[in-house]
Protein backbone atom coordinates (compact mmCIF):
# COMPACT_ATOMS: atom_id res chain seq x y z
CA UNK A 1 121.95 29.41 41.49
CA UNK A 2 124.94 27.08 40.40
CA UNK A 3 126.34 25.60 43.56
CA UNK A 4 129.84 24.55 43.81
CA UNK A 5 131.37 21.82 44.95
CA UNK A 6 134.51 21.96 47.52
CA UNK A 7 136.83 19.16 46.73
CA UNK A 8 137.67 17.05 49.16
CA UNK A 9 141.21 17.25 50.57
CA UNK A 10 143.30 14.86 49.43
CA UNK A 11 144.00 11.99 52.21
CA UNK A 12 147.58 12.39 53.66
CA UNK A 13 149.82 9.52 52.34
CA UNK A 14 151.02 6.90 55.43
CA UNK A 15 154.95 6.41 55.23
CA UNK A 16 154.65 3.08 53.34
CA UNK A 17 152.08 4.34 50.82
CA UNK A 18 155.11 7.48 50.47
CA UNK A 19 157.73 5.47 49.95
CA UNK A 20 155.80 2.62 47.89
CA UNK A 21 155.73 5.37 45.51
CA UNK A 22 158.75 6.88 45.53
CA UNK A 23 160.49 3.59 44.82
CA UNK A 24 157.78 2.81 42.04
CA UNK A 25 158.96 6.27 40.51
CA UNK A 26 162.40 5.49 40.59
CA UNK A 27 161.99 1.98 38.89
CA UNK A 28 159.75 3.23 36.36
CA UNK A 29 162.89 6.16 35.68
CA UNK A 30 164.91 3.13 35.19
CA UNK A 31 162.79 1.18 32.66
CA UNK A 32 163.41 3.97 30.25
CA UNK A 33 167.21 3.29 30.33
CA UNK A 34 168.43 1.16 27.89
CA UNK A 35 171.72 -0.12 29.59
CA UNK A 36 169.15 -1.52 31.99
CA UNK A 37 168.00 -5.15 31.26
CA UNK A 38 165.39 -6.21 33.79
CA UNK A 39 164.55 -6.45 37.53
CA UNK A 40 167.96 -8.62 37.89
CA UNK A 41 170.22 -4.94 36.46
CA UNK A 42 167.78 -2.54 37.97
CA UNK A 43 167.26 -3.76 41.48
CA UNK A 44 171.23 -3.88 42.42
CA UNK A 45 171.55 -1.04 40.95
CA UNK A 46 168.61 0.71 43.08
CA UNK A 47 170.52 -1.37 46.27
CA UNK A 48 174.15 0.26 45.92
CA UNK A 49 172.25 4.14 45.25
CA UNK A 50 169.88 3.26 48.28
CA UNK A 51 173.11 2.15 50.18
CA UNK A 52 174.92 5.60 49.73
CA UNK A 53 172.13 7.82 50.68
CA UNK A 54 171.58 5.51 54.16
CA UNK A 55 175.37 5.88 54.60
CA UNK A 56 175.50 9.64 54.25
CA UNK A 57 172.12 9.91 56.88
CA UNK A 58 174.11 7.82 59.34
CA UNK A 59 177.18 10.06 58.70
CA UNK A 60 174.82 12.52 59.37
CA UNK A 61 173.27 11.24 62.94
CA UNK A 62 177.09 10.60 64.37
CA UNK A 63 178.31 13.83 63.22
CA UNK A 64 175.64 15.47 65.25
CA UNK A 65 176.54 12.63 68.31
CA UNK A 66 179.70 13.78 67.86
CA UNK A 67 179.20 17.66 67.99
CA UNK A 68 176.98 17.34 70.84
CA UNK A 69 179.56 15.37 73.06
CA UNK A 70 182.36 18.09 71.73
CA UNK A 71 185.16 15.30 70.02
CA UNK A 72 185.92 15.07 66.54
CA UNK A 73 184.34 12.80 63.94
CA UNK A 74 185.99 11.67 60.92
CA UNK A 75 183.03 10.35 58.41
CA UNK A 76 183.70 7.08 56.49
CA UNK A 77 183.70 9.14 53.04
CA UNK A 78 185.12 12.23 52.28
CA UNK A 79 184.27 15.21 50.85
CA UNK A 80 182.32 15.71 47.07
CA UNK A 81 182.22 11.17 47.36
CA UNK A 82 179.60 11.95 50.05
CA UNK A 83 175.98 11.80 48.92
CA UNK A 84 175.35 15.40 49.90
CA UNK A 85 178.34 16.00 47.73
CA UNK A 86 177.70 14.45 44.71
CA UNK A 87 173.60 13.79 44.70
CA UNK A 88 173.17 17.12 45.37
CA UNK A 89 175.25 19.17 43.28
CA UNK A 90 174.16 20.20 39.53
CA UNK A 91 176.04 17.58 38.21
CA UNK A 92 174.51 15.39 35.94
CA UNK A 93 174.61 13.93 31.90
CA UNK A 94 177.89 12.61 30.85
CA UNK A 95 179.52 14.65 33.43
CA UNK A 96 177.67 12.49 36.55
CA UNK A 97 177.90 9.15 34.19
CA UNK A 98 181.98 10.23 34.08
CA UNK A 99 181.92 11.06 37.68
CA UNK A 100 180.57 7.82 38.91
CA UNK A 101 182.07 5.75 36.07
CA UNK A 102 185.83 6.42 35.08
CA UNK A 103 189.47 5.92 37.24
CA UNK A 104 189.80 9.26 37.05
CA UNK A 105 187.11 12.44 36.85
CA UNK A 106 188.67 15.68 35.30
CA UNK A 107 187.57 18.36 37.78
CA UNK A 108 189.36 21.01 36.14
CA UNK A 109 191.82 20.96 33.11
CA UNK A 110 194.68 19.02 34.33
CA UNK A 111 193.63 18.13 37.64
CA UNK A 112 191.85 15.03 38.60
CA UNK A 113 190.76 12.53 40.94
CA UNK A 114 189.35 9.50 41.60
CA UNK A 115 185.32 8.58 39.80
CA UNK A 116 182.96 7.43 42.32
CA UNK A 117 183.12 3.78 42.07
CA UNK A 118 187.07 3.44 41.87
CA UNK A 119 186.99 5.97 44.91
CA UNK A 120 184.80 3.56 46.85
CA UNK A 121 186.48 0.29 45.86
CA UNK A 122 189.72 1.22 47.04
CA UNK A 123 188.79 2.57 50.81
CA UNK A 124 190.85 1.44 53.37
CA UNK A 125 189.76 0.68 56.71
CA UNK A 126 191.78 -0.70 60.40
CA UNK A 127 190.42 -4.05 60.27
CA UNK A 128 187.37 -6.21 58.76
CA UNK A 129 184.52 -4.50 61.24
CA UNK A 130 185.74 -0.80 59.93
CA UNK A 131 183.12 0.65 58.43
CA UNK A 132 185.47 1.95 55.36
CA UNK A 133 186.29 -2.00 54.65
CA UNK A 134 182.61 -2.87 54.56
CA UNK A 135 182.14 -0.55 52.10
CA UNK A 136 185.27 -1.49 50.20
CA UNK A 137 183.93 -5.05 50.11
CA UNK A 138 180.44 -3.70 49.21
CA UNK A 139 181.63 -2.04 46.18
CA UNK A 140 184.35 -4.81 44.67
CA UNK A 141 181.94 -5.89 42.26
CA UNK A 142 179.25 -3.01 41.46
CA UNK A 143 179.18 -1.11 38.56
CA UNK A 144 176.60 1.36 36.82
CA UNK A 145 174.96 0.01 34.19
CA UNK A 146 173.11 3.34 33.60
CA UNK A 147 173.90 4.96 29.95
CA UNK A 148 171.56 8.08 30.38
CA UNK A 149 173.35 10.85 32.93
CA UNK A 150 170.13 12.60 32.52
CA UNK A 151 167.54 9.48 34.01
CA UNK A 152 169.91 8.73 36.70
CA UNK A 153 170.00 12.22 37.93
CA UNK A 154 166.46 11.79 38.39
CA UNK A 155 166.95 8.35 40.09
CA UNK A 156 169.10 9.85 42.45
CA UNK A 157 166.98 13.13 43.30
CA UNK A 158 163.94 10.46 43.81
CA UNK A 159 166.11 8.73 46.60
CA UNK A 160 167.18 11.64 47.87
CA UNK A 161 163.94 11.89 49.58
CA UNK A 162 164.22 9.28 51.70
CA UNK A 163 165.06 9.20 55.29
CA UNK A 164 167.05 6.56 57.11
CA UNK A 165 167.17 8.68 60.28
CA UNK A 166 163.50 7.75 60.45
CA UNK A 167 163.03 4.28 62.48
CA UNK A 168 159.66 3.88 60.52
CA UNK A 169 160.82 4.80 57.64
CA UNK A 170 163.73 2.27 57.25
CA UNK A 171 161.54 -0.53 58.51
CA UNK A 172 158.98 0.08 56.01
CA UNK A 173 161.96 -0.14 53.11
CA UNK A 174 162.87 -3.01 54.65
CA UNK A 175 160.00 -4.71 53.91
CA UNK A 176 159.01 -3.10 50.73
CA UNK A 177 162.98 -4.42 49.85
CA UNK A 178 162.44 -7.95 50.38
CA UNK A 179 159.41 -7.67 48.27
CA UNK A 180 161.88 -6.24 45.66
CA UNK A 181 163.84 -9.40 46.57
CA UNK A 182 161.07 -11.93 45.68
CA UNK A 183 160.68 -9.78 42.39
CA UNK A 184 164.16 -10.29 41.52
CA UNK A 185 164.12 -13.94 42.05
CA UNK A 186 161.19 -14.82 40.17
CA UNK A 187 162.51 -12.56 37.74
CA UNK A 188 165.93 -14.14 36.91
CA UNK A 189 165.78 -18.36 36.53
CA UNK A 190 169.21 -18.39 37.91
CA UNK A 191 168.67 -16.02 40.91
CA UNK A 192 166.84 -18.79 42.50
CA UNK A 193 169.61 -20.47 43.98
CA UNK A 194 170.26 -18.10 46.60
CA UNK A 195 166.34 -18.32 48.02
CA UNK A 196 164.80 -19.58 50.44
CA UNK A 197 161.00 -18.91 51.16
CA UNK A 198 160.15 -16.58 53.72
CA UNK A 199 158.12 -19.36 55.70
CA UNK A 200 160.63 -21.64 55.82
CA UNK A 201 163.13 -19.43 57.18
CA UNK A 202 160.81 -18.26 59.85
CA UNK A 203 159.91 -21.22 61.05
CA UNK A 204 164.01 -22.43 61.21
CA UNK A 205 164.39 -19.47 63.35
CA UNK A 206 161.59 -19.84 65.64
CA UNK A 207 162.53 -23.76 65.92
CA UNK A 208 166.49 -23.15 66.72
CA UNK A 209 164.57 -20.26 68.72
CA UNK A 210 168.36 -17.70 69.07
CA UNK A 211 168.97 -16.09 71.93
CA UNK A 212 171.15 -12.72 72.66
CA UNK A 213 174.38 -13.32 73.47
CA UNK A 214 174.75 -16.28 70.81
CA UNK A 215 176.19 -15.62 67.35
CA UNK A 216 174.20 -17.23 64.52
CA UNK A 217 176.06 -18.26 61.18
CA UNK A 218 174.68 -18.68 57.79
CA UNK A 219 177.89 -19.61 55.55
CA UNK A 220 175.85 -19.39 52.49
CA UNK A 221 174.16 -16.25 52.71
CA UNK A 222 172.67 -15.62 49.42
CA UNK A 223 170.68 -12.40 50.01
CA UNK A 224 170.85 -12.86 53.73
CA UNK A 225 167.05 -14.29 54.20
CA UNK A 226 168.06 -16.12 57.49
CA UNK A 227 170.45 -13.35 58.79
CA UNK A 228 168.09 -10.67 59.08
CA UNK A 229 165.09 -13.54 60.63
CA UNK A 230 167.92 -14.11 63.06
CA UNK A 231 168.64 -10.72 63.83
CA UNK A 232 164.77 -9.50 63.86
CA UNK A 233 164.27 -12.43 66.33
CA UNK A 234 167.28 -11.27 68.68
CA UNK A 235 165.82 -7.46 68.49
CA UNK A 236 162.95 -8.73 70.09
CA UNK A 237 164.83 -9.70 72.95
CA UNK A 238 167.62 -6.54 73.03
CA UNK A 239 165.88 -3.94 76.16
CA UNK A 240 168.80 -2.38 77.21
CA UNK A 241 171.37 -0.44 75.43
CA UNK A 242 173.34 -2.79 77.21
CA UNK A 243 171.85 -5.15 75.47
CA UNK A 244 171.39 -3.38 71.70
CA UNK A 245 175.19 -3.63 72.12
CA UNK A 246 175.42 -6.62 72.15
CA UNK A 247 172.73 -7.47 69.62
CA UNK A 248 174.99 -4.79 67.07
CA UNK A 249 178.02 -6.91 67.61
CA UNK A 250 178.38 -10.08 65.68
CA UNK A 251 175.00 -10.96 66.84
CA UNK A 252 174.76 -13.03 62.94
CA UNK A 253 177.39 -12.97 60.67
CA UNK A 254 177.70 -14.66 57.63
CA UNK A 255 179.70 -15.77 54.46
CA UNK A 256 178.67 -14.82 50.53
CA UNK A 257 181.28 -15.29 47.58
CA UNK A 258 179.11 -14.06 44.82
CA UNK A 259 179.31 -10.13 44.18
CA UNK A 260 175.33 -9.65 43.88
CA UNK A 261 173.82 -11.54 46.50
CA UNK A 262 176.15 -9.97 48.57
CA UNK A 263 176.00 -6.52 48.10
CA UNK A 264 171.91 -7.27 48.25
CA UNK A 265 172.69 -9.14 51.69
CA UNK A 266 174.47 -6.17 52.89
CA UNK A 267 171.46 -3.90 52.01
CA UNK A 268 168.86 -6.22 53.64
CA UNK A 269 170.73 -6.54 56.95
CA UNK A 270 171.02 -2.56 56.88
CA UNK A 271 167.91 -1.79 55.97
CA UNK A 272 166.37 -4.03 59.16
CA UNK A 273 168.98 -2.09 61.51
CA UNK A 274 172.33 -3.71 61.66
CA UNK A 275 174.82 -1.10 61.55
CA UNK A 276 178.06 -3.21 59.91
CA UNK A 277 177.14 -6.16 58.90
CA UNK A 278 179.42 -8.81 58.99
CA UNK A 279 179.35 -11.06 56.05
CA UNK A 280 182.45 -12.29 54.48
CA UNK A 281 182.56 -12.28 50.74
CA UNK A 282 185.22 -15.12 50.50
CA UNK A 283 184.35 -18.99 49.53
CA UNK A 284 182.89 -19.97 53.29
CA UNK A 285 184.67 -23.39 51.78
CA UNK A 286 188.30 -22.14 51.22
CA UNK A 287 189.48 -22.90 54.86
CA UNK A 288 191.10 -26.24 56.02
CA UNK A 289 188.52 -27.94 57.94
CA UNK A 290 191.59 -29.26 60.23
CA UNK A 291 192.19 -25.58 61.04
CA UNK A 292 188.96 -24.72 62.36
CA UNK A 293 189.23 -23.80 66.19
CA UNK A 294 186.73 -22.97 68.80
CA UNK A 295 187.47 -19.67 68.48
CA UNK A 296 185.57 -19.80 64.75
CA UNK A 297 183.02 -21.63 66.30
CA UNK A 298 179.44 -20.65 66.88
CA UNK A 299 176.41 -21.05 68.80
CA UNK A 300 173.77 -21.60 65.81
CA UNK A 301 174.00 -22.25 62.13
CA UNK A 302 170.80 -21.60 59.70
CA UNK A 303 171.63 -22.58 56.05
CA UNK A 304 170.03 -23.25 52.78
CA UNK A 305 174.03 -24.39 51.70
CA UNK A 306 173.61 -23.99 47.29
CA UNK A 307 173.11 -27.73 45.55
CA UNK A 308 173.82 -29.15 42.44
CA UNK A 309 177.27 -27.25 42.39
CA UNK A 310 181.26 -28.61 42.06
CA UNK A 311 183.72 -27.35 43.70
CA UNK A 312 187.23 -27.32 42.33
CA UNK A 313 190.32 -29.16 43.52
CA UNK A 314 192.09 -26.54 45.69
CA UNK A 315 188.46 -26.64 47.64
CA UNK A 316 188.30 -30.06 47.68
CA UNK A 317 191.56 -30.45 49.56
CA UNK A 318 190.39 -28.95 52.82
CA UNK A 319 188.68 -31.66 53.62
CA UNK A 320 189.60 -34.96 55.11
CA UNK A 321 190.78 -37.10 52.41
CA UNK A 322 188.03 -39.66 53.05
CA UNK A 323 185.16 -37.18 52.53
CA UNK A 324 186.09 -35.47 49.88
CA UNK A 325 183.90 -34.55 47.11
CA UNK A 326 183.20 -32.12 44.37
CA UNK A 327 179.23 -31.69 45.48
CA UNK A 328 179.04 -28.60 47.36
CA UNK A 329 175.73 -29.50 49.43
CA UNK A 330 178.18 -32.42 51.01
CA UNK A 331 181.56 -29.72 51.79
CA UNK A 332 178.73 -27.37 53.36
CA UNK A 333 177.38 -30.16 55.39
CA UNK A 334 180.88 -30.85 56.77
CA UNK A 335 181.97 -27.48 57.23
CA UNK A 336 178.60 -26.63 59.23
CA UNK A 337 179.44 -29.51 61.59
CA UNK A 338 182.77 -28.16 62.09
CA UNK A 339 181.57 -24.91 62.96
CA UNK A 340 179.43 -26.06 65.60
CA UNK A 341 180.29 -25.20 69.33
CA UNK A 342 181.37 -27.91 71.44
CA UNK A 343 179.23 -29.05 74.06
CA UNK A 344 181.28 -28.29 77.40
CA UNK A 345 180.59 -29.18 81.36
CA UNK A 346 178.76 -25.85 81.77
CA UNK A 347 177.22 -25.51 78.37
CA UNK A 348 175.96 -27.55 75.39
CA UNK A 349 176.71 -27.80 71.83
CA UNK A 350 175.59 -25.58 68.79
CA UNK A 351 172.86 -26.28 67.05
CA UNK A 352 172.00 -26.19 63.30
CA UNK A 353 169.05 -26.22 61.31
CA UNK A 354 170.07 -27.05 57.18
CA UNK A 355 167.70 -27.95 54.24
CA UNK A 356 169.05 -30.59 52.15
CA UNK A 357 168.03 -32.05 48.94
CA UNK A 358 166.70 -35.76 49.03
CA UNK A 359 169.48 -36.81 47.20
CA UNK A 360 171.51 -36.25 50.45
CA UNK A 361 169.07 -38.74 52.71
CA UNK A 362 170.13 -41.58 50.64
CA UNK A 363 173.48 -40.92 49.33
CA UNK A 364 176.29 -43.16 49.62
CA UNK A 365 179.95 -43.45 49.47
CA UNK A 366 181.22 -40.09 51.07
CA UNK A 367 177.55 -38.97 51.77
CA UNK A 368 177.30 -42.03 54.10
CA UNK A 369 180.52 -41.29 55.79
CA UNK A 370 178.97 -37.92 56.83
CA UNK A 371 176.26 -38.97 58.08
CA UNK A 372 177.88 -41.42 59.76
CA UNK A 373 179.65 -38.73 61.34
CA UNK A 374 176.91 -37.10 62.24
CA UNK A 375 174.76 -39.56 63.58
CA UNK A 376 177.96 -40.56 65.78
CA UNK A 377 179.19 -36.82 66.87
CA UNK A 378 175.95 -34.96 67.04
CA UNK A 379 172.49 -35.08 67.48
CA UNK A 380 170.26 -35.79 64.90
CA UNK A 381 167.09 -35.44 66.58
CA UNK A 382 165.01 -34.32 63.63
CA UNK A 383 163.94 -34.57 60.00
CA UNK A 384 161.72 -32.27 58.60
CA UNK A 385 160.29 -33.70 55.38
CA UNK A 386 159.04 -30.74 53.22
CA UNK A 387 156.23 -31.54 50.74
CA UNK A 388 156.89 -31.26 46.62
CA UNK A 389 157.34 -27.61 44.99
CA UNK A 390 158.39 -25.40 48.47
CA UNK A 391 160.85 -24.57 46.19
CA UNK A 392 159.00 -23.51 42.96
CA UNK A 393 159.43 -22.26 40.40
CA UNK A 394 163.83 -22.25 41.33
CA UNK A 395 163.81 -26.37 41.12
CA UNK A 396 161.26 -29.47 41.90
CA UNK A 397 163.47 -32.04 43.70
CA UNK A 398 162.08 -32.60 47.39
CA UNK A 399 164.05 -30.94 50.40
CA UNK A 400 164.52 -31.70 53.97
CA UNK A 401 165.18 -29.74 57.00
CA UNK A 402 167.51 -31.39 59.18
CA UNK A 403 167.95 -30.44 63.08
CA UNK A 404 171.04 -31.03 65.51
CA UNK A 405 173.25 -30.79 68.03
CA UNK A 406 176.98 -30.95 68.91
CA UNK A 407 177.34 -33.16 71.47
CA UNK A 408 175.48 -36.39 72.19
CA UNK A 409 175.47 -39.46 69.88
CA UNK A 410 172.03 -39.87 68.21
CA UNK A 411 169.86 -42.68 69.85
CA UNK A 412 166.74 -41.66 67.72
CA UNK A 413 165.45 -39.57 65.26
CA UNK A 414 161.88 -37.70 64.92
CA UNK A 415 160.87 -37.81 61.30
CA UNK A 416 157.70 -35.20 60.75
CA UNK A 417 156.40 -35.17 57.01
CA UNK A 418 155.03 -31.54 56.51
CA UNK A 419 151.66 -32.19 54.66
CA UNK A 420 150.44 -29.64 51.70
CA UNK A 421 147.42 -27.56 52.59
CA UNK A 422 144.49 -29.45 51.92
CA UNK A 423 142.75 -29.39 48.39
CA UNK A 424 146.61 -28.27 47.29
CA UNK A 425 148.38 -30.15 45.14
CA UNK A 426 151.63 -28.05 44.66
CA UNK A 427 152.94 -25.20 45.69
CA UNK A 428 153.96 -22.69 43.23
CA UNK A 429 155.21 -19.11 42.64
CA UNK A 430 152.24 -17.61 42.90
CA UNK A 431 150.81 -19.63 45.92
CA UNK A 432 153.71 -20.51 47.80
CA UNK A 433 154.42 -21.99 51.32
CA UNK A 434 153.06 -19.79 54.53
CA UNK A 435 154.39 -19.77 57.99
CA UNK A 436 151.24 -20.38 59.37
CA UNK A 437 151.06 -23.84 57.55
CA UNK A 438 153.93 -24.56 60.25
CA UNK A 439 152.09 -23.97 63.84
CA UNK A 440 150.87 -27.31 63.93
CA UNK A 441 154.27 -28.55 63.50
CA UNK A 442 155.38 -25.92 66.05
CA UNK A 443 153.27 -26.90 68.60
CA UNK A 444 154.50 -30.57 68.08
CA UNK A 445 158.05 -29.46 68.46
CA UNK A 446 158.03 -29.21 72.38
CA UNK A 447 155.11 -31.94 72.84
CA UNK A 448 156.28 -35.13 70.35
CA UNK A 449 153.92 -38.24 70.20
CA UNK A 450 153.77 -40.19 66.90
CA UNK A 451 150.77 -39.46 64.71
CA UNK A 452 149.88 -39.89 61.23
CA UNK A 453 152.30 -37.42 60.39
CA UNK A 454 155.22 -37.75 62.96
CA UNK A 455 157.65 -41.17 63.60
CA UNK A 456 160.88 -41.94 65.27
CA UNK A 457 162.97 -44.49 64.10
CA UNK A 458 165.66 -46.08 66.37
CA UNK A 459 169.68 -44.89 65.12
CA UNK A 460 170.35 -48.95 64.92
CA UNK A 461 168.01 -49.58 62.23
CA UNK A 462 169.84 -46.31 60.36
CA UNK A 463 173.27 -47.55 60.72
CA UNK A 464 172.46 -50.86 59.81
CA UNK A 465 171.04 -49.72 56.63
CA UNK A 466 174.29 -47.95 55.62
CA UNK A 467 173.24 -44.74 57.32
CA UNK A 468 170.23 -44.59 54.91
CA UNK A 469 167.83 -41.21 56.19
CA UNK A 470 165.34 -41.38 53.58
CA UNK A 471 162.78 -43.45 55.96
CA UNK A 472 158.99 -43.43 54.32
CA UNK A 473 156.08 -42.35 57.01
CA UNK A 474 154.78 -45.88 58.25
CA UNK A 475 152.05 -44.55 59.80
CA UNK A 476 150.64 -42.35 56.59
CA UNK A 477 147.51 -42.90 54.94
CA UNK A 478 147.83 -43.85 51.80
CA UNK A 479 147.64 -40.68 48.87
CA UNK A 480 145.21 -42.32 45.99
CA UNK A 481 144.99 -38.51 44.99
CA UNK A 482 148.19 -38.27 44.11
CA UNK A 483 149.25 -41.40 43.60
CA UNK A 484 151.37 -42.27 40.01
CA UNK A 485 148.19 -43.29 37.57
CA UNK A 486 150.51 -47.00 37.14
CA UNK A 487 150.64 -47.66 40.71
CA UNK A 488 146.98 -46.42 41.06
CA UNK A 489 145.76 -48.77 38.61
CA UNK A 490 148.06 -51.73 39.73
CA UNK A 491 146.89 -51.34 43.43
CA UNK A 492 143.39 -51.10 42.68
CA UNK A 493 143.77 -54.37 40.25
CA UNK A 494 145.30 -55.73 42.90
CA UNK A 495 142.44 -55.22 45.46
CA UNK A 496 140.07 -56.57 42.93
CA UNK A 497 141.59 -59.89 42.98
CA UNK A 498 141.49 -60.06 46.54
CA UNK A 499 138.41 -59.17 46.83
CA UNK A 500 137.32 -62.45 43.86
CA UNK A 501 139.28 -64.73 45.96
CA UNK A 502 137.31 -63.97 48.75
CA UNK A 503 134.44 -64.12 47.12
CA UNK A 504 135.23 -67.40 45.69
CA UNK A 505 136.32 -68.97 49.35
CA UNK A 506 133.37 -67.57 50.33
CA UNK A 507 131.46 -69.27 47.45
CA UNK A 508 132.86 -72.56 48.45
CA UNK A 509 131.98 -72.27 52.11
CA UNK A 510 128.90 -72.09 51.19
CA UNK A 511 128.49 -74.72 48.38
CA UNK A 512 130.09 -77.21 51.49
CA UNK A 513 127.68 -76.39 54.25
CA UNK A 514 125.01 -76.72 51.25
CA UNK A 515 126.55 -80.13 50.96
CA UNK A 516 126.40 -80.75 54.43
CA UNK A 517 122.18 -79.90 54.99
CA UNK A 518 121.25 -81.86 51.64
């Protein structure tokens, strides 16, 4: 008697294993279109379609709010331009590539209106926090790089399975979003710039340590890695609804200028729960610094301001005429201070926590003024000195982390040299940084004695060497491992001598007393 087997049922997907897969479905549509060129075309264009169908399940949730409570709601798109109204329908080919596409979509012979895209670029909201500006602003600089009507009708029916209603479900895109966002960035050379690793940023936040009721600024935004630490660390401390309130408005705001990482900045923030977030996609540089009141002033800054870059004239100007510069790492550096809260009799000054390039420590000329500056008007009270390659593969030159306060002159500054795991050499793309290389540093941070890897150095000794930072670890062991093979060999020749002399003296103390028993 043949006996059958029962298969065995198939083990229910979890939500993350679910939507893993429908977002690997959806990329894998994409790779077949050819207008498509890489992670750095598909994933914005996966960001603005994901964006959409979260807009339309808000809509969705406040309508009902709305209905229950019995007073009208007018949604933030209208009509067909909703998801439900477009996704949905049997449009698709040419006809959904010239819906989305062109000024105008013929919807029957003569009549027309607005595509998609020139729809959504020209809303119109009552001021900068209306949801029908964000979206304006969102959509300045997006277009659809899809050629094939037919694969992106099967993008968007993908998507349309997902649920932003569901708490879970958004926080699990979240995260499977910023691994997107790592993709990306490794992907394209020049996407770099605007990242910062994970680790680092997490252990800014948990040093500057936010609290509710403060805003926290990042004026160069990038994809909005800091923001949404900020805001994940203030949800933590939101109970109330009171309190969510307060965490929903301008809890973190920032500033981007460049179309992508801001429409992917906008996406992040959303998909960790921020309902508008407020980023502003101007030049954070275009203001006069002499115009900057207390009103634009806020409690924390977290940056990772770009390097390397110029900034033309009309930038330049906003600055005091003594300090200015076409580097943008040094116009960040003064704008941040600026920003800074004032300490008051009831309350103390901002705070910031900034990574700068080495080049920065040392400079001179307008980079000494600022520090000057900042030695004199703030606190300087530490120096984080990151090991080589944090930053791999986007660039190899050595960054900082430097922590203060508006308020108080600096009398001293704590220098701690962050050390690379041991065995490690680098740091790379593959093995980067990790937060918990930090908790010894962490636990340092409220405790400070000096240590092999820890220093002070008095704010004398810094002026008086033209307000030089870049102060070597005096009480460091010395590297032979990865020491320069030249200097290697020099110090070791250089031991070796010492050691003949000695032996010599020694030779010759001993021929004397021989002298002295014969």
């Amino acid at each position: 008697m043949t006996r059958t087997r029962t298969p065995k049922p198939k083990a229910e997907q979890s939500t993350a294993q679910r939507l893993s897969s429908v977002i690997k479905s959806v990329r894998d549509i994409m790779r077949k279109d050819k207008g498509l060129n890489g992670d750095a075309d598909r994933l914005p264009m996966l960001t603005w379609l994901m964006f959409l169908k979260f807009l339309d399940d808000l809509e969705q949730n406040h309508e009902a709010e709305a209905e229950f409570e019995g007073r009208p709601y007018r949604p933030v798109l209208e009509g067909m331009y909703r998801w439900r109204g477009w996704a949905k329908s049997d449009v698709t080919g040419d006809d959904l590539l010239a819906f989305i596409n062109n000024e105008k979509y013929e919807v029957e012979p003569g009549e027309s209106i607005p595509g998609l895209l020139a729809y959504l670029r020209n809303l119109q909201g009552e001021g900068n926090r209306d949801r029908r500006t964000v979206v304006a602003e969102i959509f300045r600089g997006v277009q659809n790089r899809m050629i094939n009507g037919y694969l992106l009708k099967e993008v968007v029916q993908k998507l349309d399975s997902l649920d932003f209603t569901s708490s879970e479900e958004s926080h699990t895109l979240g995260a499977l979003y910023e691994g997107m966002l790592k993709e990306m960035r490794d992907a394209a050379g020049d996407a770099g710039e605007f990242y910062t690793p994970r680790a680092v940023v997490r252990f800014m936040v948990k040093a500057l340590d936010p609290k509710l009721g403060e805003v926290v600024l990042d004026p160069a935004s990038g994809t909005g890695g800091f923001l949404v630490e900020a805001f994940e660390h203030l949800k933590e401390q939101a109970k109330t609804t009171e309190e969510l309130e307060i965490l929903q408005n301008r809890s973190v705001i920032g500033g981007e200028a460049k179309p992508l990482p801001y429409l992917l900045a906008q996406m992040n923030l959303t998909l960790h729960g921020m309902e508008s977030p407020q980023i502003d996609s101007g030049n954070s540089l275009r203001h006069n610094l002499s115009e900057i009141g207390d009103r634009d002033r806020v409690d924390v800054i977290l940056a990772n301001p770009p390097f390397g870059g110029e900034e033309e004239r009309g930038i330049q100007n906003n600055f005091p005429a003594d300090k200015r510069t076409s580097e943008t790492a040094l116009l960040f550096m003064q704008l941040i201070m600026r920003k800074l809260r004032r300490q008051t009799h009831n309350q103390q000054g901002g705070r910031a926590g900034v990574v700068v390039p080495n080049g920065f420590l040392f400079s001179e000329g307008v980079g000494a003024r600022i520090k000057q500056e900042l030695l004199e008007e703030f606190n300087l009270h530490t120096i984080v000195r990151l090991p080589n390659g944090v930053f791999a593969p986007y660039t190899s030159i050595p960054t900082n982390i430097l922590f203060f306060q508006r308020g108080e002159p600096t009398r001293e500054v704590w220098y701690y040299e962050h050390p690379l795991p041991a065995g490690k050499k680098n740091y790379s793309k593959t093995q980067p940084i990790q937060f918990d290389e930090f908790a010894p540093l962490l636990d340092w941070w409220t405790n400070r004695e000096e240590n092999e890897r820890a220093w002070r150095v008095d704010v004398s000794a810094i002026a008086g060497n033209n307000f030089n930072l870049d102060i070597k670890n005096p009480n460091a062991a010395q590297d032979f491992e990865h020491m320069p093979p030249q200097t290697l060999l020099a110090d070791i020749m250089h031991k070796e001598r010492r050691i003949l002399e000695l032996l010599e003296e020694l030779q010759a103390e001993l021929g004397q007393k021989a002298d002295m028993h014969a």
